[in-house]
PDB file of N, CA and C in Angstrom:
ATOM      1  N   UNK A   1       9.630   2.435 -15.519  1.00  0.00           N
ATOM      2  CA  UNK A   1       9.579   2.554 -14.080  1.00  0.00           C
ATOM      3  C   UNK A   1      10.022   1.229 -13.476  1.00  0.00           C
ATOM      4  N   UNK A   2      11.008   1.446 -12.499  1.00  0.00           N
ATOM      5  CA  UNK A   2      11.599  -0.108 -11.680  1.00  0.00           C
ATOM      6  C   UNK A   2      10.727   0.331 -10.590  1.00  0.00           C
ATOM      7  N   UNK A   3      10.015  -1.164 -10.306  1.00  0.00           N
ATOM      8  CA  UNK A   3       9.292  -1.338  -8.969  1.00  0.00           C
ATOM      9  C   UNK A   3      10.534  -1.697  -8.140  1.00  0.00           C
ATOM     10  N   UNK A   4      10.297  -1.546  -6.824  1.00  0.00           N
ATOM     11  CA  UNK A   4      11.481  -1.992  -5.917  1.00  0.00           C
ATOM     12  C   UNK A   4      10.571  -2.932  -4.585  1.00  0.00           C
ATOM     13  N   UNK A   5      10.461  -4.091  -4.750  1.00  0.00           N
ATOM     14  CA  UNK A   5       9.631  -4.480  -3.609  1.00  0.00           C
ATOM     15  C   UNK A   5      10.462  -4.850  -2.120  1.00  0.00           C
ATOM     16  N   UNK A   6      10.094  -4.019  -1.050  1.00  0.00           N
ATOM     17  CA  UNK A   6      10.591  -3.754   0.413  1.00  0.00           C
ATOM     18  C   UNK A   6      10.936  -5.614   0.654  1.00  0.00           C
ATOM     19  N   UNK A   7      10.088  -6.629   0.401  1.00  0.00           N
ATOM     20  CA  UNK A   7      10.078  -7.937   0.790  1.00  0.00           C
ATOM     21  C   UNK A   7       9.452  -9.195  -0.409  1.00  0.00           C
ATOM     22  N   UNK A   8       9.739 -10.142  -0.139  1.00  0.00           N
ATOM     23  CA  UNK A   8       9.472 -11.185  -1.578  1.00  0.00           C
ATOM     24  C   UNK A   8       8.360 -11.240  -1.335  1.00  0.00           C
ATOM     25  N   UNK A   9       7.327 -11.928  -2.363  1.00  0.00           N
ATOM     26  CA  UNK A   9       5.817 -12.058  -2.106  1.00  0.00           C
ATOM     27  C   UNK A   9       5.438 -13.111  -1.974  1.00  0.00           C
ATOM     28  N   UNK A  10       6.318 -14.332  -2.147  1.00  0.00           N
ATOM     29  CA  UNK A  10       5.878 -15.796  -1.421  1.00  0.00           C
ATOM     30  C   UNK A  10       6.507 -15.968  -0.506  1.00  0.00           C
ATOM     31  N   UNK A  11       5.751 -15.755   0.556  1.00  0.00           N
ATOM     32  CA  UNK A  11       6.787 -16.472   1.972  1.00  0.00           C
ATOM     33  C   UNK A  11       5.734 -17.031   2.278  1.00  0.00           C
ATOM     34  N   UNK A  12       5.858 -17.981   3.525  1.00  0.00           N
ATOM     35  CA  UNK A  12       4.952 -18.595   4.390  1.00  0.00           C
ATOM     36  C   UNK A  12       4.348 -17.721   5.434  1.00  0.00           C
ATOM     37  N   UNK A  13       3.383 -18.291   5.875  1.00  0.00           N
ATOM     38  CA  UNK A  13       2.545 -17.307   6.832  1.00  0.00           C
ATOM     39  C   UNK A  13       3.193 -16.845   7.725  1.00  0.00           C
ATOM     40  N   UNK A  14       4.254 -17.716   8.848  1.00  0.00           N
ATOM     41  CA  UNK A  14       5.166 -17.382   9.638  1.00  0.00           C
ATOM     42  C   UNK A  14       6.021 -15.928   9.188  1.00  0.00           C
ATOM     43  N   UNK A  15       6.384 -16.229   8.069  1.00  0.00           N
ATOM     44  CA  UNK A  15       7.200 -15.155   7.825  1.00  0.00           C
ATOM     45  C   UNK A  15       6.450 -14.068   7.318  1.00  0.00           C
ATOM     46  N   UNK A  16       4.756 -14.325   7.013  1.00  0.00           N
ATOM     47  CA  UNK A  16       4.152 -12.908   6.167  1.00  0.00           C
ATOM     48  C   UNK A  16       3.781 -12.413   7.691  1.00  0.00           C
ATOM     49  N   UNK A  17       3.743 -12.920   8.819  1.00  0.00           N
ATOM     50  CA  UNK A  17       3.278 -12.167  10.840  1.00  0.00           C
ATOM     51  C   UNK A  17       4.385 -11.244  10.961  1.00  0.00           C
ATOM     52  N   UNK A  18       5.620 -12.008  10.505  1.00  0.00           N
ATOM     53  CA  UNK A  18       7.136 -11.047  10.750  1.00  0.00           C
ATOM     54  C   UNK A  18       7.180  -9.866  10.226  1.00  0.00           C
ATOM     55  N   UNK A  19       6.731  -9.907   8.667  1.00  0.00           N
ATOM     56  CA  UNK A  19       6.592  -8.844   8.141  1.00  0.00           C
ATOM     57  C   UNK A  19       6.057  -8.050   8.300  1.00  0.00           C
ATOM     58  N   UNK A  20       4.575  -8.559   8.523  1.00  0.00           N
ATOM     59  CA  UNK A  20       3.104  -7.663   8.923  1.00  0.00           C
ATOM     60  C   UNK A  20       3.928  -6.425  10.144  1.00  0.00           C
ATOM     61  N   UNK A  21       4.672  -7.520  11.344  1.00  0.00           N
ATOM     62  CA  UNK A  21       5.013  -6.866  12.580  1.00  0.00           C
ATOM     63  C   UNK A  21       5.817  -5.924  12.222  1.00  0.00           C
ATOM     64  N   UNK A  22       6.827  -6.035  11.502  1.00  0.00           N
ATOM     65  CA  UNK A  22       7.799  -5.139  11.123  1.00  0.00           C
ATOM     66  C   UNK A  22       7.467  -3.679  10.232  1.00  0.00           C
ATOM     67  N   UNK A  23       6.373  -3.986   9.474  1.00  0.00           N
ATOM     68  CA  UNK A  23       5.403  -2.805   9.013  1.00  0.00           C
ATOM     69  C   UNK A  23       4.560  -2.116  10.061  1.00  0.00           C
ATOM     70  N   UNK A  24       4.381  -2.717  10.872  1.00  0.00           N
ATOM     71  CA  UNK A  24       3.452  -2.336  11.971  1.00  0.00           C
ATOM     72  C   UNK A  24       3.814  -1.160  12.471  1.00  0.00           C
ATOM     73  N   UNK A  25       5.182  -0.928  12.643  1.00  0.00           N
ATOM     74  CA  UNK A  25       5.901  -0.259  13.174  1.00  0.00           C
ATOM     75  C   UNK A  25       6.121   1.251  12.327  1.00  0.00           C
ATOM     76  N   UNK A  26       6.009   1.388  11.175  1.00  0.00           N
ATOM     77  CA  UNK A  26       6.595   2.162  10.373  1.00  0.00           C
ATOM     78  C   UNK A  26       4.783   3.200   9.951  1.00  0.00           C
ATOM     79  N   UNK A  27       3.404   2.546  10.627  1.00  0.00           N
ATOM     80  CA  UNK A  27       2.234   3.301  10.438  1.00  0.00           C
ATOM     81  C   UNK A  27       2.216   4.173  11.362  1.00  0.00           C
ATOM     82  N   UNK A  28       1.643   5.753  11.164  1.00  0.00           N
ATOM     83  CA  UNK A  28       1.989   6.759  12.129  1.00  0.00           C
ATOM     84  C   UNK A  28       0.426   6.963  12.491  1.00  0.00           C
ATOM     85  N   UNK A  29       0.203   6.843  13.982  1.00  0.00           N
ATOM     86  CA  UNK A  29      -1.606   6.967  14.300  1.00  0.00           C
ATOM     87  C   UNK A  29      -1.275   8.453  15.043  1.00  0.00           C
ATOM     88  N   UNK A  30      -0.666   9.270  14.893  1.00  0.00           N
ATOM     89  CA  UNK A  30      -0.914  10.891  15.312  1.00  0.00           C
ATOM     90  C   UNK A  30      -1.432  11.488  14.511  1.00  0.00           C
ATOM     91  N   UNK A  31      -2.130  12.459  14.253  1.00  0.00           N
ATOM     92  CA  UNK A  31      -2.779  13.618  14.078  1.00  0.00           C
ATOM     93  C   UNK A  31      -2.186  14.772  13.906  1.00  0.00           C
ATOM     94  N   UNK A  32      -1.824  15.760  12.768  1.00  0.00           N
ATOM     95  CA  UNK A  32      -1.347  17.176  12.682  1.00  0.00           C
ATOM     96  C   UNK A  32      -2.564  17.674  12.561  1.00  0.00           C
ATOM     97  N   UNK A  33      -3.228  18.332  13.128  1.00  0.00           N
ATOM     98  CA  UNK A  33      -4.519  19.223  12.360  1.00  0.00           C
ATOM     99  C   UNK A  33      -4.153  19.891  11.430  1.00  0.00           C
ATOM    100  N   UNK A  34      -4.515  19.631   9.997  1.00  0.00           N
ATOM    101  CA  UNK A  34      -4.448  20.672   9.094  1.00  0.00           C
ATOM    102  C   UNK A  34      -6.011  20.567   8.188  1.00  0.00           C
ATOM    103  N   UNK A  35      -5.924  21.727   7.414  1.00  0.00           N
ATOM    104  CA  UNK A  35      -6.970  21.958   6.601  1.00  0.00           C
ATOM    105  C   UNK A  35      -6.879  20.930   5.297  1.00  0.00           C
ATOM    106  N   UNK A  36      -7.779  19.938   5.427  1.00  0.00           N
ATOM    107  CA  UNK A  36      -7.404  18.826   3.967  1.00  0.00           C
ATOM    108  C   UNK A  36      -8.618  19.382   3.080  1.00  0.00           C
ATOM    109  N   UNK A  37      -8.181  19.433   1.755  1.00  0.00           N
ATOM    110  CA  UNK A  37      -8.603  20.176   0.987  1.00  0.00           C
ATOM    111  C   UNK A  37      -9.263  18.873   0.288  1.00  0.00           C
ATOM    112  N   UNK A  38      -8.637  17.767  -0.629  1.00  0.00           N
ATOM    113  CA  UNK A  38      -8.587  17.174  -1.045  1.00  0.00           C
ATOM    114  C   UNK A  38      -8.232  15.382  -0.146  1.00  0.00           C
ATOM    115  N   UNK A  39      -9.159  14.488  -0.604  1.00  0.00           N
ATOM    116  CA  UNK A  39      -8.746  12.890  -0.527  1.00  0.00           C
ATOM    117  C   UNK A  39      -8.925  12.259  -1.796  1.00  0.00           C
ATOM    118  N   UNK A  40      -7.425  11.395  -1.721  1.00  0.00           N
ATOM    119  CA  UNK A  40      -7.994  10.324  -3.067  1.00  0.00           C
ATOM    120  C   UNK A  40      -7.569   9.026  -2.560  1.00  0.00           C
ATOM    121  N   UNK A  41      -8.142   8.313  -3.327  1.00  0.00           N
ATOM    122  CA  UNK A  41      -7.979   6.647  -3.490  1.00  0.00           C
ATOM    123  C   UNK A  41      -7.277   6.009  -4.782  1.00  0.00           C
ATOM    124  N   UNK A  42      -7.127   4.999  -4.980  1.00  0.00           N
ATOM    125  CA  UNK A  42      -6.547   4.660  -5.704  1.00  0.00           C
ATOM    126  C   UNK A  42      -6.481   2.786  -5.956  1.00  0.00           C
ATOM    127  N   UNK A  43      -6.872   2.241  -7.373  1.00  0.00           N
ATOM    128  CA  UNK A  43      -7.090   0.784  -7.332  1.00  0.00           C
ATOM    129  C   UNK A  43      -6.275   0.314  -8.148  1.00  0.00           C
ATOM    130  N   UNK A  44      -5.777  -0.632  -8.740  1.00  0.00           N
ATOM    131  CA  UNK A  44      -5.175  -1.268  -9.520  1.00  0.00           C
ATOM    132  C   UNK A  44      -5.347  -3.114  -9.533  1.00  0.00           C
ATOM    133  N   UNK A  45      -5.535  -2.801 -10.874  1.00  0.00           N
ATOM    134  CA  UNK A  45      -6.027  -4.749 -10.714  1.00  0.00           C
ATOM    135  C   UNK A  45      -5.397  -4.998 -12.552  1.00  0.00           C
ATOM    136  N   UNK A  46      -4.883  -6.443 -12.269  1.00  0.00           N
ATOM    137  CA  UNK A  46      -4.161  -6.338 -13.487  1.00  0.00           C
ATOM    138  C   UNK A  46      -4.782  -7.832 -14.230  1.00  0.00           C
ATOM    139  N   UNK A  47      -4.407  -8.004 -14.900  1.00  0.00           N
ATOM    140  CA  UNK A  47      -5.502  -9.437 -15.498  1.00  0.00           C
ATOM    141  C   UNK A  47      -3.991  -9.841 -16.822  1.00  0.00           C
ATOM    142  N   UNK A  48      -3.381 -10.586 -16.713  1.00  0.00           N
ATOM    143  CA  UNK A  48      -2.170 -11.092 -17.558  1.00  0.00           C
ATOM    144  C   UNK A  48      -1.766  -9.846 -18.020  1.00  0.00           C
ATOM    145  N   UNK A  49      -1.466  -9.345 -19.041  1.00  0.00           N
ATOM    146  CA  UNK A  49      -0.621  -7.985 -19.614  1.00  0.00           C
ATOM    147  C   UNK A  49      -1.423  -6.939 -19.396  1.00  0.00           C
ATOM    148  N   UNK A  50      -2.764  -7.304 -19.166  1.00  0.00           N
ATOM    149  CA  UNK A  50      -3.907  -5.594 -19.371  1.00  0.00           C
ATOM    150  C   UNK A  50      -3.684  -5.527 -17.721  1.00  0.00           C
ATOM    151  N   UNK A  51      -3.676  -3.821 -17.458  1.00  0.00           N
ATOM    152  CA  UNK A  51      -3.721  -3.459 -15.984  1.00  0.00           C
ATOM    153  C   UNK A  51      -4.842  -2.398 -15.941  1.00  0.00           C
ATOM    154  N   UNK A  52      -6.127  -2.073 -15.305  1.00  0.00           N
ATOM    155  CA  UNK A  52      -6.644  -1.177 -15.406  1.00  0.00           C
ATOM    156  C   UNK A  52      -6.879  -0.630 -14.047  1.00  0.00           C
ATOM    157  N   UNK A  53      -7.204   0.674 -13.658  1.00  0.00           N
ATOM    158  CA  UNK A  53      -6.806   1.604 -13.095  1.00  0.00           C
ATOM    159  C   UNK A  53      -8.077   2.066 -12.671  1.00  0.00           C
ATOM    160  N   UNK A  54      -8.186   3.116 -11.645  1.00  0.00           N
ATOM    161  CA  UNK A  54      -9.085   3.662 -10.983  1.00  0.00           C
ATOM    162  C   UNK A  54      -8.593   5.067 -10.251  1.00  0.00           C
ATOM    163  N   UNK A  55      -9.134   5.988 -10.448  1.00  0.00           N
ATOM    164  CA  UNK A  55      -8.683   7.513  -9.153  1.00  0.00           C
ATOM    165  C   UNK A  55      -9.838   7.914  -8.416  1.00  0.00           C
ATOM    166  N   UNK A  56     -10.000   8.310  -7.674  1.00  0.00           N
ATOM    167  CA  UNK A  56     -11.516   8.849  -6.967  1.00  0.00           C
ATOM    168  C   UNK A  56     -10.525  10.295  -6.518  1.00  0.00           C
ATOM    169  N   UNK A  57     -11.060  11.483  -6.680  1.00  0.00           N
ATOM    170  CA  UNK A  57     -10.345  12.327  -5.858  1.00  0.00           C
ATOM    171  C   UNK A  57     -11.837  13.150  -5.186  1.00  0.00           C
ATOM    172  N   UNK A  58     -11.964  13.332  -4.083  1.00  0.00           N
ATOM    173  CA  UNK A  58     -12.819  13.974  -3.131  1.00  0.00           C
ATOM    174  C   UNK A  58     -12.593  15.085  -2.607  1.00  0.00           C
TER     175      UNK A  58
END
Protein backbone atom coordinates (compact mmCIF):
# COMPACT_ATOMS: atom_id res chain seq x y z
CA UNK A 1 0.00 0.00 0.00
CA UNK A 2 1.50 3.68 -1.08
CA UNK A 3 0.47 6.24 1.48
CA UNK A 4 0.05 9.53 -0.40
CA UNK A 5 0.38 12.43 2.13
CA UNK A 6 -2.00 15.68 0.96
CA UNK A 7 1.06 17.96 2.78
CA UNK A 8 4.75 17.41 4.41
CA UNK A 9 4.71 16.80 8.16
CA UNK A 10 7.42 19.22 9.29
CA UNK A 11 6.48 22.61 8.62
CA UNK A 12 6.46 25.43 11.02
CA UNK A 13 3.50 26.52 12.87
CA UNK A 14 2.85 29.38 10.39
CA UNK A 15 2.53 27.06 7.77
CA UNK A 16 0.71 24.06 9.95
CA UNK A 17 -2.53 27.58 10.51
CA UNK A 18 -2.32 27.57 6.49
CA UNK A 19 -2.93 24.17 6.32
CA UNK A 20 -5.26 23.71 9.24
CA UNK A 21 -7.25 26.77 7.15
CA UNK A 22 -7.13 25.12 3.97
CA UNK A 23 -8.61 21.79 5.51
CA UNK A 24 -11.05 23.80 7.19
CA UNK A 25 -12.67 24.21 4.20
CA UNK A 26 -13.02 20.73 2.78
CA UNK A 27 -15.19 19.54 6.55
CA UNK A 28 -18.93 19.28 5.66
CA UNK A 29 -21.21 20.47 8.99
CA UNK A 30 -24.73 19.54 7.07
CA UNK A 31 -26.83 16.86 7.97
CA UNK A 32 -28.61 14.16 5.49
CA UNK A 33 -31.00 12.38 7.84
CA UNK A 34 -30.48 8.88 7.33
CA UNK A 35 -30.96 5.72 9.33
CA UNK A 36 -27.18 4.91 10.76
CA UNK A 37 -27.09 1.50 11.48
CA UNK A 38 -23.61 1.22 12.44
CA UNK A 39 -20.43 3.72 13.96
CA UNK A 40 -16.84 2.91 14.09
CA UNK A 41 -13.63 4.34 15.25
CA UNK A 42 -10.48 3.63 14.55
CA UNK A 43 -6.65 4.03 16.31
CA UNK A 44 -3.33 3.45 15.17
CA UNK A 45 -0.13 3.98 17.10
CA UNK A 46 3.10 2.67 15.86
CA UNK A 47 6.28 2.23 18.13
CA UNK A 48 9.60 1.79 15.52
CA UNK A 49 8.56 -1.24 13.07
CA UNK A 50 5.58 -2.71 15.42
CA UNK A 51 2.16 -0.81 14.54
CA UNK A 52 -0.80 -1.89 16.57
CA UNK A 53 -4.29 -1.28 15.82
CA UNK A 54 -7.68 -0.83 17.31
CA UNK A 55 -11.63 -1.06 15.68
CA UNK A 56 -14.63 -0.28 17.92
CA UNK A 57 -17.69 -0.84 15.69
CA UNK A 58 -21.12 0.32 17.49
Amino acid sequence: MKVVSPHPWEVTPAEGKRIQNELREKVSTTWEPIDVKRVAGVDVGMEGEMAKAAVVVL
